[in-house]
N, C-alpha and C. Protein backbone atom coordinates (compact mmCIF):
# COMPACT_ATOMS: atom_id res chain seq x y z
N UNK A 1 97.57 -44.54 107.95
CA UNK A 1 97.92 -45.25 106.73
C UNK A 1 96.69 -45.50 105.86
N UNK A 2 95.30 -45.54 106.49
CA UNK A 2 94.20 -45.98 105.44
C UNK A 2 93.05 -45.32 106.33
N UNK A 3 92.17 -45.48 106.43
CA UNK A 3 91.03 -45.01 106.40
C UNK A 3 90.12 -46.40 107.45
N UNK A 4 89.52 -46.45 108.47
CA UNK A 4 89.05 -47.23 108.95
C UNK A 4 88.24 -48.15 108.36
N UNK A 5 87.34 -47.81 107.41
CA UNK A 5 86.69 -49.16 106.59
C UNK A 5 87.54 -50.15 106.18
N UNK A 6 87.11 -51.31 106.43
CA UNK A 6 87.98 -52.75 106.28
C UNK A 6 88.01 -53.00 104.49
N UNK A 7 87.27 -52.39 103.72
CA UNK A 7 87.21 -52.71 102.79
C UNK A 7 88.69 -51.71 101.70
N UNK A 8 89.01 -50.53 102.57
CA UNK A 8 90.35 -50.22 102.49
C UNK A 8 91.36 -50.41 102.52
N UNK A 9 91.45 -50.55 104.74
CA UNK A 9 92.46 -51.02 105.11
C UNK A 9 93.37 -52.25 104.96
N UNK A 10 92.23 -53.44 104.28
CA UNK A 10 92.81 -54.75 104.19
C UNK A 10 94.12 -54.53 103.07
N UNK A 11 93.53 -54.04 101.88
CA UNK A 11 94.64 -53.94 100.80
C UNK A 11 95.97 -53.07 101.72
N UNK A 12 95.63 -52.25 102.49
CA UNK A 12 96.73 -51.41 102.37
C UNK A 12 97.46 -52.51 103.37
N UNK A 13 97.06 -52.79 104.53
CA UNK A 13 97.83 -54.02 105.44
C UNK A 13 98.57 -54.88 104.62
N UNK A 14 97.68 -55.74 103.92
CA UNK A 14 98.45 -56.69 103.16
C UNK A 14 99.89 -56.43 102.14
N UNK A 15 99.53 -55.06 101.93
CA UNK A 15 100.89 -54.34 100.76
C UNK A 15 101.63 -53.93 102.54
N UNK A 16 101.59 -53.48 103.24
CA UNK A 16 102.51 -53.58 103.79
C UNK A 16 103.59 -54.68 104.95
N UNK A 17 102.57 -55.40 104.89
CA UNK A 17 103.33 -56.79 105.89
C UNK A 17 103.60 -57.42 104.48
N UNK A 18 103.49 -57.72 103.31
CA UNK A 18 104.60 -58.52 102.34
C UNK A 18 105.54 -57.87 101.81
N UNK A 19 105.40 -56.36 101.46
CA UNK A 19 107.10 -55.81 101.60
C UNK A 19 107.97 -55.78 102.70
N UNK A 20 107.35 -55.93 103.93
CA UNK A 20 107.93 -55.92 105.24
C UNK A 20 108.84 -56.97 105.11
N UNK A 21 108.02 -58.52 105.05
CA UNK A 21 108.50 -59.45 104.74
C UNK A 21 109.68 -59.78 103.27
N UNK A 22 109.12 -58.97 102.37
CA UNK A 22 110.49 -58.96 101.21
C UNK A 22 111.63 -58.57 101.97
N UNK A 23 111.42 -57.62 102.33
CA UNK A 23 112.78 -56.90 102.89
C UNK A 23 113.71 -57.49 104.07
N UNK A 24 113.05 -58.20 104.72
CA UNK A 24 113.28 -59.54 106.00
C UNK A 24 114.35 -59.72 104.82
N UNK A 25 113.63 -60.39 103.88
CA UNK A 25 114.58 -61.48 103.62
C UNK A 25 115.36 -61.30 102.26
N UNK A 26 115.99 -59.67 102.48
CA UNK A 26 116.63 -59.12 101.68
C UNK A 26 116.14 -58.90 100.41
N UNK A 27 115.65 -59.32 100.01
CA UNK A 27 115.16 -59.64 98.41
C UNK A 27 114.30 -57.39 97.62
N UNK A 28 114.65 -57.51 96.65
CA UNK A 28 114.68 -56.01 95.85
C UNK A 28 113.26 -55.78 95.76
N UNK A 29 112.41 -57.04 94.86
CA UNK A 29 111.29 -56.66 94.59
C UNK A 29 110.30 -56.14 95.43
N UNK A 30 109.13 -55.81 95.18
CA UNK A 30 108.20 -54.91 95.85
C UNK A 30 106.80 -55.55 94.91
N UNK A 31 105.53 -55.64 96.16
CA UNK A 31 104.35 -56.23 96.06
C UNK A 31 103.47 -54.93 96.14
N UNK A 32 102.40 -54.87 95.20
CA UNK A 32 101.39 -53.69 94.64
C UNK A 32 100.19 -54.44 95.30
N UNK A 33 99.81 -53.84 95.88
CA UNK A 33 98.49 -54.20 96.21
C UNK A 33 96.96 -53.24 96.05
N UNK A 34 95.90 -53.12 95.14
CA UNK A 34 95.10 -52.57 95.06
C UNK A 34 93.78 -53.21 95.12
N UNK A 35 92.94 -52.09 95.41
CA UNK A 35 91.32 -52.49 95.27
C UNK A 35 90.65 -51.46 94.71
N UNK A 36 90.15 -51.99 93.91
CA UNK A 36 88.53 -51.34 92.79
C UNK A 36 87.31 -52.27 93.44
N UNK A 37 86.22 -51.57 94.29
CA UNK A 37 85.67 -52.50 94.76
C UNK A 37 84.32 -52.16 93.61
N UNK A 38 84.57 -51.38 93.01
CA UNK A 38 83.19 -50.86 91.80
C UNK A 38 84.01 -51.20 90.28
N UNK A 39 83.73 -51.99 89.55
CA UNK A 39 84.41 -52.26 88.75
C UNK A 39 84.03 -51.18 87.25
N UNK A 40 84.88 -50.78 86.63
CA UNK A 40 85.39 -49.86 85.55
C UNK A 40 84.52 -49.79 84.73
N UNK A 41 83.43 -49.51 83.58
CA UNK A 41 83.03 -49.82 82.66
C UNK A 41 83.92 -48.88 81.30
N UNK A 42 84.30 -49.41 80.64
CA UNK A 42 84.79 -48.87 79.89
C UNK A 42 84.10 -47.97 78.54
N UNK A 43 83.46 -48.60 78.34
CA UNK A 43 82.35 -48.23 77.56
C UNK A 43 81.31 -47.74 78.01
N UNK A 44 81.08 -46.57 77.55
CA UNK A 44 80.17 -45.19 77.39
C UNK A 44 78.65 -45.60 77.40
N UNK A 45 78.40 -46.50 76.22
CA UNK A 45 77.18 -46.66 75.63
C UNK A 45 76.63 -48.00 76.42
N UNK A 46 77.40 -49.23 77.24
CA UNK A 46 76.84 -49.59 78.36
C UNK A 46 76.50 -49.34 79.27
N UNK A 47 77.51 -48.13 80.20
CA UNK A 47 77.04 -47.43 81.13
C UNK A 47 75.76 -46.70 80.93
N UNK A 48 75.37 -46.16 80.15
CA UNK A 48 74.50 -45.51 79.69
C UNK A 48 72.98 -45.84 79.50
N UNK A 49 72.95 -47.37 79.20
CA UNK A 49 72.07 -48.17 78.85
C UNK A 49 71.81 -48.55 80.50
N UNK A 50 72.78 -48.54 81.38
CA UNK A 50 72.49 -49.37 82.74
C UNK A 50 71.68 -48.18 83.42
N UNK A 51 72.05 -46.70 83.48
CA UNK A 51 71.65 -45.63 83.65
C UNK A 51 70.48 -45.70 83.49
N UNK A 52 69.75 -45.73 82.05
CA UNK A 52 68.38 -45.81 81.67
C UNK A 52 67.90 -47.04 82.02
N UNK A 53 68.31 -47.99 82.23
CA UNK A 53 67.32 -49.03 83.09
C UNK A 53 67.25 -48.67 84.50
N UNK A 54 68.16 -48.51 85.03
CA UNK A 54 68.14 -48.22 86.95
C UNK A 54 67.08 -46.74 86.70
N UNK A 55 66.94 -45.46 85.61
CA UNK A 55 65.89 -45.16 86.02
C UNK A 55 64.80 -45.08 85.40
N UNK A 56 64.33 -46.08 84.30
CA UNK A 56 63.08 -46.46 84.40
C UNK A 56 62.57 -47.11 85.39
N UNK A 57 63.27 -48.42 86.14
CA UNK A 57 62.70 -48.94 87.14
C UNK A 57 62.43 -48.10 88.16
N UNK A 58 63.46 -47.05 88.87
CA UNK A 58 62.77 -46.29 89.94
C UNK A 58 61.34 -45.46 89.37
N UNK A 59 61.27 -45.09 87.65
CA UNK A 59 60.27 -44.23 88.16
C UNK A 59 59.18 -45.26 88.16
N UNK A 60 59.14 -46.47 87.61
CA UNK A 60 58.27 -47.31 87.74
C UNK A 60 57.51 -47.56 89.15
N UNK A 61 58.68 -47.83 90.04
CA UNK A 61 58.31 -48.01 91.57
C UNK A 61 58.28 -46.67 92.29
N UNK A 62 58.60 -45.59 91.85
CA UNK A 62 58.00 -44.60 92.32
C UNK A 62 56.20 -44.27 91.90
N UNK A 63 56.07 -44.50 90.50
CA UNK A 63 54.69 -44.51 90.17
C UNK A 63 53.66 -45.66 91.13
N UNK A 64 54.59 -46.55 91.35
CA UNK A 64 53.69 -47.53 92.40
C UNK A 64 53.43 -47.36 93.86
N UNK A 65 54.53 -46.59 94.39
CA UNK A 65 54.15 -46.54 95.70
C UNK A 65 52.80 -45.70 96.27
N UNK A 66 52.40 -44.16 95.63
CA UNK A 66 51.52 -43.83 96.23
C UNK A 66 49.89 -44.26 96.45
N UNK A 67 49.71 -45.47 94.98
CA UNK A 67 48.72 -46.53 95.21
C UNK A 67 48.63 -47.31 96.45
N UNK A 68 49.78 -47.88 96.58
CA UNK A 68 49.72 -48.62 97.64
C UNK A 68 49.46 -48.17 99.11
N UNK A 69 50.68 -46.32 99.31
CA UNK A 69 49.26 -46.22 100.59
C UNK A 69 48.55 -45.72 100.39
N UNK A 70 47.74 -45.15 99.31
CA UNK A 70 46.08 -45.24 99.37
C UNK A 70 45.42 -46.41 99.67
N UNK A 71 45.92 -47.75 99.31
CA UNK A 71 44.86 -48.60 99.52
C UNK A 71 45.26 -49.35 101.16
N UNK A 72 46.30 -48.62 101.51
CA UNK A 72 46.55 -49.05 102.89
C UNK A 72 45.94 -48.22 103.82
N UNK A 73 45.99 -46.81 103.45
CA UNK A 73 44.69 -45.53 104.19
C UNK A 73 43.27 -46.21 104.12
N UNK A 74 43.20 -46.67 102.99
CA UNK A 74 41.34 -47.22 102.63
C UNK A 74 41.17 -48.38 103.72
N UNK A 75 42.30 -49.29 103.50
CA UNK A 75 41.42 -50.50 104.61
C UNK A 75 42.01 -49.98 106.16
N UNK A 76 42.68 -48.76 106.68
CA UNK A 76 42.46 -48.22 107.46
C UNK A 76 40.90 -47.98 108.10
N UNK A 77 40.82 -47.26 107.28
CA UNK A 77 39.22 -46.51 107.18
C UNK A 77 37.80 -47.16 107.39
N UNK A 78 38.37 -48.15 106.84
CA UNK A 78 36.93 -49.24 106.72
C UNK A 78 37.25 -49.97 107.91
N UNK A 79 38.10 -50.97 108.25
CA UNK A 79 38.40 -50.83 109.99
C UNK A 79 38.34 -50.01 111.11
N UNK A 80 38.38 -48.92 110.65
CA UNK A 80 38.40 -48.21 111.71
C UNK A 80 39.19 -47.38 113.22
C-alpha cells in the first residue's frame, strides 16, 4: 500500500482506517488524505532567486574550505 518511510505511510494509514471507519458506520462520504512534505513554490522568479543564493553560498564555502586544511597541514608540520 505505501512505501516503508513513515513520512509516507502515515498519510496513507490514516486515509485508510477513516474510510474504514466511514463505512462501519454506513455513511457515503470519503476522507482524502495527502502529503507535500516540500512545499510548492509557485513562482518562477522566487525559486530562482533561492537557487542563486543556495549557490553563491556553496561556492563561498567551497572557496573556504581548502584554506582551512592548509592551515591545518601547517600546524601539523610545525608540531610534528
Amino acid at each position: 500500500m505505501c512505501s516503508a518511510e513513515p513520512i509516507n505511510c502515515f498519510p496513507v494509514l490514516v486515509n485508510i482506517l477513516s474510510n474504514t471507519f466511514l463505512r462501519l458506520f454506513n455513511s457515503t462520504e470519503r476522507i482524502r488524505v495527502w502529503s507535500d512534505p516540500f512545499p510548492h513554490i509557485k513562482n518562477p522568479g522566487l525559486m530562482h532567486e533561492i537557487f542563486y543564493r543556495c549557490l553563491v553560498f556553496m561556492l563561498l564555502l567551497i572557496a573556504g574550505l581548502p584554506s582551512h586544511f592548509a592551515m591545518s597541514s601547517m600546524d601539523d608540520y610545525k608540531v610534528k
